[in-house]
C-alpha atoms as a PDB file:
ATOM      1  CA  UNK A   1      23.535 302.974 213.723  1.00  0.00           C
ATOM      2  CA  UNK A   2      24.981 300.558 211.270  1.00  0.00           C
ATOM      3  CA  UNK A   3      22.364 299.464 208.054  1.00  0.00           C
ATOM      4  CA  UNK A   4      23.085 296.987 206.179  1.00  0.00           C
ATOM      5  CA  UNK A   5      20.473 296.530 203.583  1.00  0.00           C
ATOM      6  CA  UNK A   6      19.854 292.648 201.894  1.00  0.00           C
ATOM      7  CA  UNK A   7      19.503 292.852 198.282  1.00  0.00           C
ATOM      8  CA  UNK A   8      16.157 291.196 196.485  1.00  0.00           C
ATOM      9  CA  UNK A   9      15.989 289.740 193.094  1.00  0.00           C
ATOM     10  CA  UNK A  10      12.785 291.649 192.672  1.00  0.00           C
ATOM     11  CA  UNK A  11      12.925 290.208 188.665  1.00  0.00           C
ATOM     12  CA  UNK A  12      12.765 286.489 189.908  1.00  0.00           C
ATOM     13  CA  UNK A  13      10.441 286.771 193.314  1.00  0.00           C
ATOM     14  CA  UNK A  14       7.582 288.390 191.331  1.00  0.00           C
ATOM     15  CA  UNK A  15       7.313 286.128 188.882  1.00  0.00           C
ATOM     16  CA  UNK A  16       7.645 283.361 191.971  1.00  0.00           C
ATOM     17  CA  UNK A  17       4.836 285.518 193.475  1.00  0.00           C
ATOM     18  CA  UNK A  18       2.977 285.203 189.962  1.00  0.00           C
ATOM     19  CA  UNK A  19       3.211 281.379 189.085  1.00  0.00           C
ATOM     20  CA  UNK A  20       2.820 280.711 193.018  1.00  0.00           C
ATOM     21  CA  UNK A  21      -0.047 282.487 193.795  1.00  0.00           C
ATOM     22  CA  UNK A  22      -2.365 281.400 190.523  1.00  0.00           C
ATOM     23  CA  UNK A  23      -1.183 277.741 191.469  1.00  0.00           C
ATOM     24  CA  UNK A  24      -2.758 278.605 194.687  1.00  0.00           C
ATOM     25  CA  UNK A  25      -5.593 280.871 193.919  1.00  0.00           C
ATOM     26  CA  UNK A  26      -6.948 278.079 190.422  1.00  0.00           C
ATOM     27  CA  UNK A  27      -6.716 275.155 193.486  1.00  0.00           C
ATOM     28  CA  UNK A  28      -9.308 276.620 195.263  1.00  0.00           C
ATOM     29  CA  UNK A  29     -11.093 277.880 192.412  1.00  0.00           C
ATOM     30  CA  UNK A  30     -11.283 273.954 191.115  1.00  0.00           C
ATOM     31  CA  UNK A  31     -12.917 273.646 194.607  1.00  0.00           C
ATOM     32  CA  UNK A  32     -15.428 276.118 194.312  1.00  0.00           C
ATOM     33  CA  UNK A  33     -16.127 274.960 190.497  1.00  0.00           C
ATOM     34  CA  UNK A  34     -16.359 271.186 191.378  1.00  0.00           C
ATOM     35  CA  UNK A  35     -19.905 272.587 193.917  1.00  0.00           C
ATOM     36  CA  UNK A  36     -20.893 275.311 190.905  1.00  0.00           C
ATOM     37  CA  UNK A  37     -21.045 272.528 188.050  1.00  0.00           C
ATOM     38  CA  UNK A  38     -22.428 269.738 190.572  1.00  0.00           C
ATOM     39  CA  UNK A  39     -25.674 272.061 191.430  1.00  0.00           C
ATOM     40  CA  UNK A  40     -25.364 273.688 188.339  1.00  0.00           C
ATOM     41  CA  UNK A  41     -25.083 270.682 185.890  1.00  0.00           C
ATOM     42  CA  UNK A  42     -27.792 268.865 188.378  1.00  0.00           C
ATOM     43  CA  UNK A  43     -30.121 271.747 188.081  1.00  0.00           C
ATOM     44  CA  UNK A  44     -29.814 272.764 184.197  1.00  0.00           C
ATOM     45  CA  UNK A  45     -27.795 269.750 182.992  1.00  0.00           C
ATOM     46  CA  UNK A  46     -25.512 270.378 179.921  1.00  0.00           C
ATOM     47  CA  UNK A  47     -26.181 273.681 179.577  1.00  0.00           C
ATOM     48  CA  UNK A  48     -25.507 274.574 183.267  1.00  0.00           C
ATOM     49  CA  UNK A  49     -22.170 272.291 182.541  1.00  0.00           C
ATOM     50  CA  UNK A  50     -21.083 274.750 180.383  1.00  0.00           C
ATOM     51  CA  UNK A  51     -21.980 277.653 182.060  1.00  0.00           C
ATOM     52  CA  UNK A  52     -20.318 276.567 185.184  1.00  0.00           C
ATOM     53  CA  UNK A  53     -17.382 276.041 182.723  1.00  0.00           C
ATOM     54  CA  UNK A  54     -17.231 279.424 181.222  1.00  0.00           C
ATOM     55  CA  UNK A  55     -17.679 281.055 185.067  1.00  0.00           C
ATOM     56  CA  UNK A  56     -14.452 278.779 185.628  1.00  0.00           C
ATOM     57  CA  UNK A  57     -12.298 280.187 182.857  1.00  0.00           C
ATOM     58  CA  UNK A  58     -13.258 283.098 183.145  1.00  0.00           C
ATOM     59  CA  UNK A  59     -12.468 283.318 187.154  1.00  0.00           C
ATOM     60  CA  UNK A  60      -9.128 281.781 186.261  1.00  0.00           C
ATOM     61  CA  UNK A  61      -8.056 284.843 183.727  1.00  0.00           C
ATOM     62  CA  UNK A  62      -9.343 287.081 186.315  1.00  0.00           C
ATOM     63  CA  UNK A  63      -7.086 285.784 188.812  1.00  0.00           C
ATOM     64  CA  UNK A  64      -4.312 285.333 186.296  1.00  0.00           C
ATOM     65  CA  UNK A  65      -4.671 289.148 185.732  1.00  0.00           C
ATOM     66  CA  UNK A  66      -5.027 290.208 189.217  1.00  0.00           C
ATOM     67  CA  UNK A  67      -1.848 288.033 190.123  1.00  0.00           C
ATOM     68  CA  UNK A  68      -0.251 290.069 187.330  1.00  0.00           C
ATOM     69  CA  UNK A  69      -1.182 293.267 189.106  1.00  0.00           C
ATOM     70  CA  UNK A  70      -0.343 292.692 192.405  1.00  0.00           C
ATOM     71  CA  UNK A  71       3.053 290.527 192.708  1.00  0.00           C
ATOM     72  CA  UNK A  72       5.259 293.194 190.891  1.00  0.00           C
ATOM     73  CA  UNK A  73       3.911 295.219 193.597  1.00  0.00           C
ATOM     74  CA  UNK A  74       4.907 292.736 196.152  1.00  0.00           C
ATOM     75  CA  UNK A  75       8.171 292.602 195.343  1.00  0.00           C
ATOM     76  CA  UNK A  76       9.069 295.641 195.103  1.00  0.00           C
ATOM     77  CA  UNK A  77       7.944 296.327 198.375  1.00  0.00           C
ATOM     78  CA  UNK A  78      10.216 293.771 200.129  1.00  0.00           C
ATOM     79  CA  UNK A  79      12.925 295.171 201.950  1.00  0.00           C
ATOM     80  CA  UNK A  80      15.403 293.257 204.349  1.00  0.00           C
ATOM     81  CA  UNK A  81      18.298 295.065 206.665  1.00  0.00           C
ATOM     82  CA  UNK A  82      20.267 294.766 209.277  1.00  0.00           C
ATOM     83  CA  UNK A  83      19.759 297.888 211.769  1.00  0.00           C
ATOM     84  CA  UNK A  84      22.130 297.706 214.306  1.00  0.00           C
ATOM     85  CA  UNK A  85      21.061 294.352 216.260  1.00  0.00           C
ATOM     86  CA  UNK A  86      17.974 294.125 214.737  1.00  0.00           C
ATOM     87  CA  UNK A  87      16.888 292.136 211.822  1.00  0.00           C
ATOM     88  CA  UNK A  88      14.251 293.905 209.889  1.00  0.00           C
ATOM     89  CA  UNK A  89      11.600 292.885 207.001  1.00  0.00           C
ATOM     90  CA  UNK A  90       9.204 295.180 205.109  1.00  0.00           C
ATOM     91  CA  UNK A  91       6.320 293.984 202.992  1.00  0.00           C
ATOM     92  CA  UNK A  92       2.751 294.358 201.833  1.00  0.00           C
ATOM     93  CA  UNK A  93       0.374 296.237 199.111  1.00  0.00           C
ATOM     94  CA  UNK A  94      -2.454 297.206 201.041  1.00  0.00           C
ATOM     95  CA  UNK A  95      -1.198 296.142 203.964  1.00  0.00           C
ATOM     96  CA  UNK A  96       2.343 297.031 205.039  1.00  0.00           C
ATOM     97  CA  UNK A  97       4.251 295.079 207.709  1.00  0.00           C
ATOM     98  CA  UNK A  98       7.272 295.981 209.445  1.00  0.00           C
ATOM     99  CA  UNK A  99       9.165 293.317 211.230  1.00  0.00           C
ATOM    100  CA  UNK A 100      11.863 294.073 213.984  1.00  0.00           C
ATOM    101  CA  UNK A 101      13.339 290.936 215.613  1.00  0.00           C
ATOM    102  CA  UNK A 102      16.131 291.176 217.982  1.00  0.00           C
ATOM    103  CA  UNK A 103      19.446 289.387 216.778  1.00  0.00           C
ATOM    104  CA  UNK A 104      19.069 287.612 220.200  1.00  0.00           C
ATOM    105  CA  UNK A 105      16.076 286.347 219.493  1.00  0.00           C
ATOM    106  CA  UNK A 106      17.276 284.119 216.903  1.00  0.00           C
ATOM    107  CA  UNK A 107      17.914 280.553 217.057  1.00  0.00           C
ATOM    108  CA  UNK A 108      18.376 279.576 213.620  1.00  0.00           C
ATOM    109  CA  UNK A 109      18.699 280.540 209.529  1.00  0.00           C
ATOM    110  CA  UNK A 110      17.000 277.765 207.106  1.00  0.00           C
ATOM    111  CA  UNK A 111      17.308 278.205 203.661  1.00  0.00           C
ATOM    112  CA  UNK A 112      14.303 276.252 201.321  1.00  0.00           C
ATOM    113  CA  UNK A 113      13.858 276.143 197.992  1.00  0.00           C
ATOM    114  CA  UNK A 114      10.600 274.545 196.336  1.00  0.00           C
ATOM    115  CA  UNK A 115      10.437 272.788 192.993  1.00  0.00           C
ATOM    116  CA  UNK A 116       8.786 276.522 191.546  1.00  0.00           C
ATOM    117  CA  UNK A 117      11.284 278.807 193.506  1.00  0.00           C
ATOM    118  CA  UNK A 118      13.846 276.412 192.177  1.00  0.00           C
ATOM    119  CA  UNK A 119      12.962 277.251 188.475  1.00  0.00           C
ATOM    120  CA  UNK A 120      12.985 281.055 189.078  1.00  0.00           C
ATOM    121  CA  UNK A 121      16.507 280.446 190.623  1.00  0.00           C
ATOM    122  CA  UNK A 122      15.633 282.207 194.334  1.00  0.00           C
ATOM    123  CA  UNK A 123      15.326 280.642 198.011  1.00  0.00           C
ATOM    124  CA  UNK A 124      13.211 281.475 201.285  1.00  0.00           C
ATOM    125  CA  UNK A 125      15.070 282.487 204.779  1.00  0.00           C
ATOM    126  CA  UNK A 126      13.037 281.082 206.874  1.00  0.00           C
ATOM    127  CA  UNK A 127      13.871 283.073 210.568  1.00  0.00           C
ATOM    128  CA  UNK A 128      13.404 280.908 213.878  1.00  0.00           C
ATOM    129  CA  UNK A 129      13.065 282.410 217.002  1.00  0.00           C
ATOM    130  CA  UNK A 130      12.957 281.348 220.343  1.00  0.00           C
ATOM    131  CA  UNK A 131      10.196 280.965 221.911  1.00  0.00           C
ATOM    132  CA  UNK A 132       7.844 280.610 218.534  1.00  0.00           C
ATOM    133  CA  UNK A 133       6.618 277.011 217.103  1.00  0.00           C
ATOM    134  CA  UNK A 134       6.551 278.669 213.300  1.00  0.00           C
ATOM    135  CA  UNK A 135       9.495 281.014 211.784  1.00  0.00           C
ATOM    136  CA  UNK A 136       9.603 284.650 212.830  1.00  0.00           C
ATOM    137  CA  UNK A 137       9.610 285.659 209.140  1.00  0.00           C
ATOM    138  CA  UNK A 138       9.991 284.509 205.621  1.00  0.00           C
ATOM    139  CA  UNK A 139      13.114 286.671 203.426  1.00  0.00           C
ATOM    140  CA  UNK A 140      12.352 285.646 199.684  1.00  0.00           C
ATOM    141  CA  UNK A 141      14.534 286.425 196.810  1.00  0.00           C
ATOM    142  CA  UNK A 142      17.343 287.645 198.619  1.00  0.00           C
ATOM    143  CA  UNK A 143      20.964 287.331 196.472  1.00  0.00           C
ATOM    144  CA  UNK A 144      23.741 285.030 197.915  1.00  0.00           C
ATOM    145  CA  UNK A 145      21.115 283.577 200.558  1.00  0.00           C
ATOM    146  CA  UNK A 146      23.947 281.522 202.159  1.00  0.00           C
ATOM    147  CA  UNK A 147      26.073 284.606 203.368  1.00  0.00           C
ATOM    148  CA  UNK A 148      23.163 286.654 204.045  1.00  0.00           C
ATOM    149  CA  UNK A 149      22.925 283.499 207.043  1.00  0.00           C
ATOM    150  CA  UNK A 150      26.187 283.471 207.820  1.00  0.00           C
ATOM    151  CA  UNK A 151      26.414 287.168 208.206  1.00  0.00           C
ATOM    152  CA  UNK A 152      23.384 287.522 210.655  1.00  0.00           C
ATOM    153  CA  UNK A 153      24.274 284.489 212.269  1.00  0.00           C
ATOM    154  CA  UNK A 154      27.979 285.632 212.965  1.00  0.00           C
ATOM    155  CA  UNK A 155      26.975 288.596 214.090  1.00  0.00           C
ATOM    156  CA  UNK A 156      24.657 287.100 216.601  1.00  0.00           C
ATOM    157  CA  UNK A 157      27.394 285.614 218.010  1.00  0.00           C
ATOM    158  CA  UNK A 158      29.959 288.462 218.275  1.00  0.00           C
ATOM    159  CA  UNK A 159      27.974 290.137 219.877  1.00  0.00           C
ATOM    160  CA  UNK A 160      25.568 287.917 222.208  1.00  0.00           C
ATOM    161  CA  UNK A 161      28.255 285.247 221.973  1.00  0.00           C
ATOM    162  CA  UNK A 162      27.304 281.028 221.751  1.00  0.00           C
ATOM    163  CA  UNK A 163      23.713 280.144 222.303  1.00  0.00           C
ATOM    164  CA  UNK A 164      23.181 277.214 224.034  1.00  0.00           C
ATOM    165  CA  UNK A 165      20.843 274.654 222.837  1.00  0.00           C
ATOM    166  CA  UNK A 166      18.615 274.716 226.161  1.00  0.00           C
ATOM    167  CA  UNK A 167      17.675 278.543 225.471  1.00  0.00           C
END
């Protein structure tokens, strides 16, 4: 069986992962800190102001640090290949996944790049499948993204030939 392993610009994604996930992670600790200081400020006033303030930063530099932890982890984790006529895409920390989908099964490549995956210089493969509303899977950091697509999708067609659009 043919392999023919993707590489990752592990360097770029886990900082991606980093800035990403505290983004993420101090949003919906703002959230939970707009209820603490309300109740707190309402029951102790200034002094609970602060204290809800203090509980704030220092959630935020425990996320920060936890974020720091983790996403070098991530990334080095990831793993894309082609295995034969299957697509597969390794993740996870504490929990591994291991996705096999069938060249056959795929309808369609899109590349995206947001405004913070833009700065770190990476883009997202986002698989579609048929038969599935959302993407299959998610390929981040992978180098040369655009042949990467052409080189599954090619294959796809050798060997399954033209899809048509009703499928």
């Amino acid at each position: 069986m043919q392999e023919t392993e993707f590489e990752v610009d592990r360097d770029a994604v886990w900082k991606y992962f980093v800035v990403n996930g505290v983004l993420k992670d101090i949003g919906f600790a703002t959230i939970f800190l707009f209820w603490i200081v309300f109740f707190m400020a309402a029951a102790w006033g200034l002094l609970g102001f602060i204290a809800a303030c203090f509980l704030f930063s220092a959630l935020c530099v425990l996320i920060t640090l936890f974020e720091l932890w983790l996403c070098p982890l991530q990334a080095k984790n990831l793993r894309y290949r082609l295995e034969g006529n299957t697509l597969r895409a390794d993740s996870g920390v504490f929990f591994f996944s291991r996705q096999s989908i069938p060249l056959e099964r795929i309808t369609d490549i899109n590349l995206v790049q947001g405004p913070v995956q833009r700065f770190f210089g990476i883009w997202a493969m986002r698989i579609q499948t048929a038969g599935s509303a959302q993407c299959e899977a998610t390929l981040y950091g992978v180098r040369e993204p655009e042949k990467i697509r052409e080189l599954i999708l090619s294959k796809r067609k050798s060997t399954y030939g033209e899809k048509s659009e009703d499928a």
